[in-house]
Protein backbone atom coordinates (compact mmCIF):
# COMPACT_ATOMS: atom_id res chain seq x y z
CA UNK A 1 0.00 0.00 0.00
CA UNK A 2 1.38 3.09 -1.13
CA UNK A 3 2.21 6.00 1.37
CA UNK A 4 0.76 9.41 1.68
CA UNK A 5 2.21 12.07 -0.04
CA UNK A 6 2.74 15.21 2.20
CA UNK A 7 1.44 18.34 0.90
CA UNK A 8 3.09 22.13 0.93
CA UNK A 9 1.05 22.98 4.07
CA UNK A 10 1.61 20.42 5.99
CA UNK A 11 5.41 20.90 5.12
CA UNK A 12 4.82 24.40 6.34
CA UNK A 13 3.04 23.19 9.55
CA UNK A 14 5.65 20.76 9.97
CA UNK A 15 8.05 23.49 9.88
CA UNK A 16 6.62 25.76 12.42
CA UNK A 17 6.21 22.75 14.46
CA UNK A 18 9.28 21.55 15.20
CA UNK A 19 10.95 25.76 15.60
CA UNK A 20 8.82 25.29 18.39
CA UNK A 21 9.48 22.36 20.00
CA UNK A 22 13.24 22.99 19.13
CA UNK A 23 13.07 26.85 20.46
CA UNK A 24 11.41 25.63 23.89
CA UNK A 25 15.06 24.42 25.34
CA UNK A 26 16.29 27.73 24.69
CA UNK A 27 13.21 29.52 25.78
CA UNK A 28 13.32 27.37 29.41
CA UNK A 29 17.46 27.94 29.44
CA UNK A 30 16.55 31.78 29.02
CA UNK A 31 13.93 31.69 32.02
CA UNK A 32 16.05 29.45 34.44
CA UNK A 33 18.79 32.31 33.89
CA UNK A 34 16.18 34.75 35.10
CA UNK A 35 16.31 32.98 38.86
CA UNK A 36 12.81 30.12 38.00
CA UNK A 37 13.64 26.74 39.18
CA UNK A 38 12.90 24.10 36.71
CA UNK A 39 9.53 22.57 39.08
CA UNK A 40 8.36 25.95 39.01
CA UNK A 41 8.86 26.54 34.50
CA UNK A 42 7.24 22.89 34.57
CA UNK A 43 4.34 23.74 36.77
CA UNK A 44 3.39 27.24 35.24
CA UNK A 45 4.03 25.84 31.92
CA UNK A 46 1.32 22.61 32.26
CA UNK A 47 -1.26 24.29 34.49
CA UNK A 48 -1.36 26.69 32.01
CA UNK A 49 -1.36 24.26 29.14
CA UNK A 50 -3.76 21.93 30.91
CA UNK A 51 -6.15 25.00 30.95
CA UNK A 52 -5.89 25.95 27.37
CA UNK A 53 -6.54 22.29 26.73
CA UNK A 54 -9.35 21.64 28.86
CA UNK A 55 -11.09 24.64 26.73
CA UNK A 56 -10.15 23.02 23.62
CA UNK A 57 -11.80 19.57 24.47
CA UNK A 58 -15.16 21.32 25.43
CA UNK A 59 -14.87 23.61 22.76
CA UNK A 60 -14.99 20.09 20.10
CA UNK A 61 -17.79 18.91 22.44
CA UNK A 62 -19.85 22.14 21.69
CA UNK A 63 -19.56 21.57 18.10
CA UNK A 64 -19.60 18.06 17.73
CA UNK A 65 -22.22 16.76 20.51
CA UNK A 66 -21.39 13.28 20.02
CA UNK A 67 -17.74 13.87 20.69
CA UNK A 68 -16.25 11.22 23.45
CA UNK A 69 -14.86 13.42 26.41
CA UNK A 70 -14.84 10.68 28.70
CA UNK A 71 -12.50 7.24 29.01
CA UNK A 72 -13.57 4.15 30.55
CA UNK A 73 -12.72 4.15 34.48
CA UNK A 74 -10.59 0.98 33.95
CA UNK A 75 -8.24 3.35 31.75
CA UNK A 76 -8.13 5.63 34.70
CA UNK A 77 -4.69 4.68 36.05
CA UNK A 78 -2.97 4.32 32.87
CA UNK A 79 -4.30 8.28 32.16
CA UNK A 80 -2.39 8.62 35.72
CA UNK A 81 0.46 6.70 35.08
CA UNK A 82 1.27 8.45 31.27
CA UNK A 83 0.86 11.85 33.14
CA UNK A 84 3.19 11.26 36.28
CA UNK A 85 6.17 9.83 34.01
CA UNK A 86 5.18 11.68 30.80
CA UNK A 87 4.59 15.03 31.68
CA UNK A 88 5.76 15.86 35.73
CA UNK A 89 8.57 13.36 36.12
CA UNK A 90 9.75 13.95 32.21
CA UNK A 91 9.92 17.52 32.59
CA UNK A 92 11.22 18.34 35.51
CA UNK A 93 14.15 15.61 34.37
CA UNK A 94 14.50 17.91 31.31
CA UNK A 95 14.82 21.56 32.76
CA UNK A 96 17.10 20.07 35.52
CA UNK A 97 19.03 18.69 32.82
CA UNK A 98 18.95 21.82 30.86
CA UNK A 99 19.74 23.97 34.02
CA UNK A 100 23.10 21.99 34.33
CA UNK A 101 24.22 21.50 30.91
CA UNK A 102 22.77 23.74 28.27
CA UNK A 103 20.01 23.48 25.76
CA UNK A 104 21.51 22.22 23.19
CA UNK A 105 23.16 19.14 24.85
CA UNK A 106 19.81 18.28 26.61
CA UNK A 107 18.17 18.55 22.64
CA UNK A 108 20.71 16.37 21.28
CA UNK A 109 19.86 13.56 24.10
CA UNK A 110 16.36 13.95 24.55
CA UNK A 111 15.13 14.44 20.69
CA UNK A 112 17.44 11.95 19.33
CA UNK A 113 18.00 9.12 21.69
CA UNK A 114 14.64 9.01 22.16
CA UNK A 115 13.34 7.69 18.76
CA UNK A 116 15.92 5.00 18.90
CA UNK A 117 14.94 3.65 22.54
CA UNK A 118 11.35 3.46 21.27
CA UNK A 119 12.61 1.41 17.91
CA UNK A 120 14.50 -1.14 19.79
CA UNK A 121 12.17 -1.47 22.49
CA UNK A 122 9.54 -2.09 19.79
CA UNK A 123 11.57 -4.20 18.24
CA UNK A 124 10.89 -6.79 21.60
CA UNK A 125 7.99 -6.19 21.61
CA UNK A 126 7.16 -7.42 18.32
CA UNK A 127 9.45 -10.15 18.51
CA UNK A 128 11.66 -9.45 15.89
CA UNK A 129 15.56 -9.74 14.99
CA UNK A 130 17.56 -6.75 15.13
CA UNK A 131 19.29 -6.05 11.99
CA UNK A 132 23.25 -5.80 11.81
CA UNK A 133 22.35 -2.64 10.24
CA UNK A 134 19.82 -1.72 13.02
CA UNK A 135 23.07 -3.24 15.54
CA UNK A 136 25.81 -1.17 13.98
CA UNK A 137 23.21 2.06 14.35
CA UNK A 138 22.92 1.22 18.34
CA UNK A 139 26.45 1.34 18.60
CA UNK A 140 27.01 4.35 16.26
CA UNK A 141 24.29 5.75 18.29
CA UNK A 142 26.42 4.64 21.60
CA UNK A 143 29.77 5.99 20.67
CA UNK A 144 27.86 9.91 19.93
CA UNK A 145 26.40 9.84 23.39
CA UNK A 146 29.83 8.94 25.09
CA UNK A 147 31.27 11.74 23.15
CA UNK A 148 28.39 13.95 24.28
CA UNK A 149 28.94 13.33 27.67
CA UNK A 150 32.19 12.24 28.60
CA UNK A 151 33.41 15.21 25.90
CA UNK A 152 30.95 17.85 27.20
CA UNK A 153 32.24 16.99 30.87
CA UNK A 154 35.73 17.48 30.25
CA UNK A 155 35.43 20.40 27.69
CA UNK A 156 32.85 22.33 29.29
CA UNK A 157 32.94 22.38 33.09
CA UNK A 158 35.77 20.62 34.80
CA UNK A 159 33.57 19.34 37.22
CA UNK A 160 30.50 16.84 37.88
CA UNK A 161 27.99 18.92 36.93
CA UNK A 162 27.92 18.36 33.08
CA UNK A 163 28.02 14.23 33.96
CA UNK A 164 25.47 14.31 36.15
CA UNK A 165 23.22 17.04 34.35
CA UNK A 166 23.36 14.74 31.38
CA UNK A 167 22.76 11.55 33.60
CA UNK A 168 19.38 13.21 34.49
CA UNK A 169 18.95 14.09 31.05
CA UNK A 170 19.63 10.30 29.99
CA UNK A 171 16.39 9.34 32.11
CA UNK A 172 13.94 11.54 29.66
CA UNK A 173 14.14 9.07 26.89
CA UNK A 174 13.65 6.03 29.01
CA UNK A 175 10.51 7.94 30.23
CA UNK A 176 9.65 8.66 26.91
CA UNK A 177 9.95 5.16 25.52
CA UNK A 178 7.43 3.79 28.17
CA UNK A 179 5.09 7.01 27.72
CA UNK A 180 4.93 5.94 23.86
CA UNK A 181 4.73 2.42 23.95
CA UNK A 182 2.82 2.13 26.88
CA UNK A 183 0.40 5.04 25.59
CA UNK A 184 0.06 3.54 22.36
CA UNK A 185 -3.17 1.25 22.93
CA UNK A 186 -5.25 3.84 24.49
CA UNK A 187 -4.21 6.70 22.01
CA UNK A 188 -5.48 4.08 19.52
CA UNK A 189 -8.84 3.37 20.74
CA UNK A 190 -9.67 7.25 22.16
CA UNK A 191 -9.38 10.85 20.10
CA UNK A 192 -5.11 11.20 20.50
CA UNK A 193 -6.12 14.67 21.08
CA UNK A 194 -8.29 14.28 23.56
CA UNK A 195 -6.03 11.55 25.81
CA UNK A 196 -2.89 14.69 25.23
CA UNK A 197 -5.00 16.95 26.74
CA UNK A 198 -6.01 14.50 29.82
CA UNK A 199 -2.09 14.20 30.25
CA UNK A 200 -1.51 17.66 30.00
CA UNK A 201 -4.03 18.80 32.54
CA UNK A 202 -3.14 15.90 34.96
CA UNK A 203 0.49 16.20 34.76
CA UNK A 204 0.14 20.12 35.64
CA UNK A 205 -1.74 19.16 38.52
CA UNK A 206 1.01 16.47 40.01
CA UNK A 207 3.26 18.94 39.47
CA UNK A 208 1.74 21.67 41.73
CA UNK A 209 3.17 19.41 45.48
CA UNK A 210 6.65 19.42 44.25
CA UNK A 211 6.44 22.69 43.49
CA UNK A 212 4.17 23.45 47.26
CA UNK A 213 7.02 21.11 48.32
CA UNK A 214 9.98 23.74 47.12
CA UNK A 215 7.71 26.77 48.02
CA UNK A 216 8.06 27.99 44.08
CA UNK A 217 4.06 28.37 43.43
CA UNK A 218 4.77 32.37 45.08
CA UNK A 219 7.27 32.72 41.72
CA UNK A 220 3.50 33.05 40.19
CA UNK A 221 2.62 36.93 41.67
CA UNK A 222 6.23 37.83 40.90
CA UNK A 223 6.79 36.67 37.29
CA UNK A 224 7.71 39.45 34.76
CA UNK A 225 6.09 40.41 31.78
CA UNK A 226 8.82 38.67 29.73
CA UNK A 227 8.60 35.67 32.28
CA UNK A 228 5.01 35.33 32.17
CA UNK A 229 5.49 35.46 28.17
CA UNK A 230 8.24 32.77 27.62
CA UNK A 231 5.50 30.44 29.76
CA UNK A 232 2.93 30.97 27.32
CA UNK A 233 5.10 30.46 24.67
CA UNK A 234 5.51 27.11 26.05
CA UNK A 235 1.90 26.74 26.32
CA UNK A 236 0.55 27.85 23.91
CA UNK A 237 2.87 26.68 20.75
CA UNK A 238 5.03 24.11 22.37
CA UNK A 239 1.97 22.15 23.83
CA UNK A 240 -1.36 23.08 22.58
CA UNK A 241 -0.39 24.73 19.01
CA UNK A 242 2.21 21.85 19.07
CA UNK A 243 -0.47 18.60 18.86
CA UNK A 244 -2.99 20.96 16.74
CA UNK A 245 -0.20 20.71 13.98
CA UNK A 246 1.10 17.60 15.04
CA UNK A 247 -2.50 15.73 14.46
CA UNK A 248 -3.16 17.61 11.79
CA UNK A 249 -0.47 16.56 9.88
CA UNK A 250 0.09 12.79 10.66
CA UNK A 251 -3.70 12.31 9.91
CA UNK A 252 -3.51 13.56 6.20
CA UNK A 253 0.00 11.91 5.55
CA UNK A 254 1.94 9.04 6.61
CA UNK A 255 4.00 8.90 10.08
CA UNK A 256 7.04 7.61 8.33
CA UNK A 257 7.27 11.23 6.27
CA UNK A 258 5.80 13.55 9.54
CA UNK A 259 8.15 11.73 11.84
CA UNK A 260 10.82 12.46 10.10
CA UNK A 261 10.63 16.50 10.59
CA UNK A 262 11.63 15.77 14.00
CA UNK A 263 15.06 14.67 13.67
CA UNK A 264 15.74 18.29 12.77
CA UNK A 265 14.95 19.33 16.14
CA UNK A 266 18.69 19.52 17.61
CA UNK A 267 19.38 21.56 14.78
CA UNK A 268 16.73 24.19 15.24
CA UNK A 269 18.11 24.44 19.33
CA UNK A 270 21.45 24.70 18.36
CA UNK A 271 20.73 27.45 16.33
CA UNK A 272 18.55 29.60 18.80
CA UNK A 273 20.77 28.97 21.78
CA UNK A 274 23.86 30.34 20.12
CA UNK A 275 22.19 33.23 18.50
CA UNK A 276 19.48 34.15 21.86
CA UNK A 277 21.68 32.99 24.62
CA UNK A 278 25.27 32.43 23.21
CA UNK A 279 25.79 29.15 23.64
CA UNK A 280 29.36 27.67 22.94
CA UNK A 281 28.42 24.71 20.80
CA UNK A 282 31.69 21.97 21.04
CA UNK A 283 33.00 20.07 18.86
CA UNK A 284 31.83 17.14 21.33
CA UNK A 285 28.25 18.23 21.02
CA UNK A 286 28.50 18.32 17.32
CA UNK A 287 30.52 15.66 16.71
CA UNK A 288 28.55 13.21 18.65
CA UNK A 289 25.39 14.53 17.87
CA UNK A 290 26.11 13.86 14.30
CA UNK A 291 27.11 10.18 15.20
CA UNK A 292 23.75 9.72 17.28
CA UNK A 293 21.86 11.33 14.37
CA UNK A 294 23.29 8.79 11.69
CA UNK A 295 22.86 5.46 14.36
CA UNK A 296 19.20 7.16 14.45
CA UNK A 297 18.52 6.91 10.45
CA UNK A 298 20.36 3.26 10.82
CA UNK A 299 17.95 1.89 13.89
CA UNK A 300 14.37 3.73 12.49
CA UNK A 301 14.92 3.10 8.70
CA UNK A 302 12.77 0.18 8.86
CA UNK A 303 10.27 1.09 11.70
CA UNK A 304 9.19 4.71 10.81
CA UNK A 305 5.85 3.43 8.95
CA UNK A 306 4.83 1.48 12.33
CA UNK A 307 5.63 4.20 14.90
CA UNK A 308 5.70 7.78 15.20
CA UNK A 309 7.70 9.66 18.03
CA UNK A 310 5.73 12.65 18.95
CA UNK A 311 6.46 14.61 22.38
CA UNK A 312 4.04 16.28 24.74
């Protein structure tokens, strides 16, 4: 059966999508400079976001009566479980990670290792071989993120905070494997729109006791116009904008071709953090980010018409 062809304006779309989700690492880098703690960016971020999508869900409701806005109770905990490690855990991983290292490190580990966790895991899953060509992209794949690390530790700080920033930052793929896998079923059999927004809003709210628990919620009267801005940016385009394009797209071509936008991600960050916050970008980061980007095209070659890799 022959693919979808992508059209100009989903290209377009496509585009815009992915300046956003690769601008929001430099965006949070900019506002954790400003003195915000990465619990409290998370927090403001998803409550907000959880609001604009709870509007959007009733909004579809109003015009389409028959629209479903309710799961089954049995898929309650799994809603609860894709929230906590998709959205409150996965975040507050990332800004911590991007707080210690810098934004375009954390892109280069989240966006791209991410896509190849989720193909090999699949991979099990299905009960299939790897491929020595799917094998010699894992290792590829290995050898960038060493240089990423190791090189970013030794070139960049002197000291354990680049290791163990990108340690944290290691976890966020993990957590995005099992968000997508484990997510897949019930995206399947509910609007994926509608089971987004249900992660959205419930990962803002488990998000508001660790940030009672670091007494950052009072950050919320004292935000600055330019603050309160760079949140809504996150909102707004980054998350809600964000799956409007994202569903928009993958529903009127295939996920092999909308998928594939995303691997351009890193590149996008790279460019906004040197030009909005100077970032030094290292060979390390390039080098191995190249390596991991080449072990990615290796592992997903075959496996891009089965699953696609969207983020919250």
């Amino acid at each position: 059966m022959a693919e979808k062809s992508i059209s100009l304006l989903s290209v377009i779309l496509m585009l815009f999508l992915i300046i956003f989700w690769g601008s929001s690492f430099v965006v949070v880098k900019t506002i954790l400079r400003e003195g915000l703690t990465p619990v409290a960016i998370a927090t403001f971020r998803f409550l907000l976001a959880g609001g604009l999508f709870l509007i959007s869900i009733i909004l579809k409701r109003v015009r389409d009566p028959n629209y479903r806005l309710l799961v089954e109770r049995k898929e309650i905990p799994l809603l609860v479980f894709l929230a906590f490690s998709g959205v409150t855990v996965f975040f507050i991983a990332q800004y911590t990670g991007i707080q210690m290292v810098s934004a375009s490190v954390a892109s280069i580990l989240v966006c791209l290792l991410s896509p190849i966790l989720i193909s090999v895991v699949s991979t099990f899953m299905f009960k299939e071989n790897l491929s020595r060509t799917q094998l010699l992209g894992i290792a590829i794949a290995s050898i960038g993120t060493l240089t990423v690390v190791v090189g970013g530790t030794f070139d960049l700080q002197g000291n354990l905070t680049f290791f163990l920033g990108s340690l944290i930052l290691l976890t966020t793929p993990l957590l995005w494997a099992a968000y997508t896998l484990i997510g897949k079923k019930i995206i399947q059999k509910y609007d994926p729109f509608l089971i987004v927004a249900y992660v959205n809003i419930l990962g803002g709210l488990f998000l508001m006791p660790f940030s009672l628990a670091e007494n950052s919620m009072k950050f919320i009267f004292a935000l600055t116009s330019q603050e309160w801005l760079a949140i809504l940016y996150l909102a707004s385009t980054c998350s809600l904008m964000g799956y409007f394009i994202w569903f928009y797209v993958i529903k009127r071509s295939s996920a092999a071709a909308t998928s594939s936008f995303l691997f351009a991600e890193p590149l996008v960050t790279v460019l906004f953090a040197a030009i909005f916050v100077q970032e030094e970008v290292t060979a390390f980061a390039v080098g191995g980010g190249f390596l991991i980007f080449i072990g990615v095209l290796l592992i997903t070659s075959r496996r891009r018409t089965r699953t696609s890799y969207s983020k919250v």
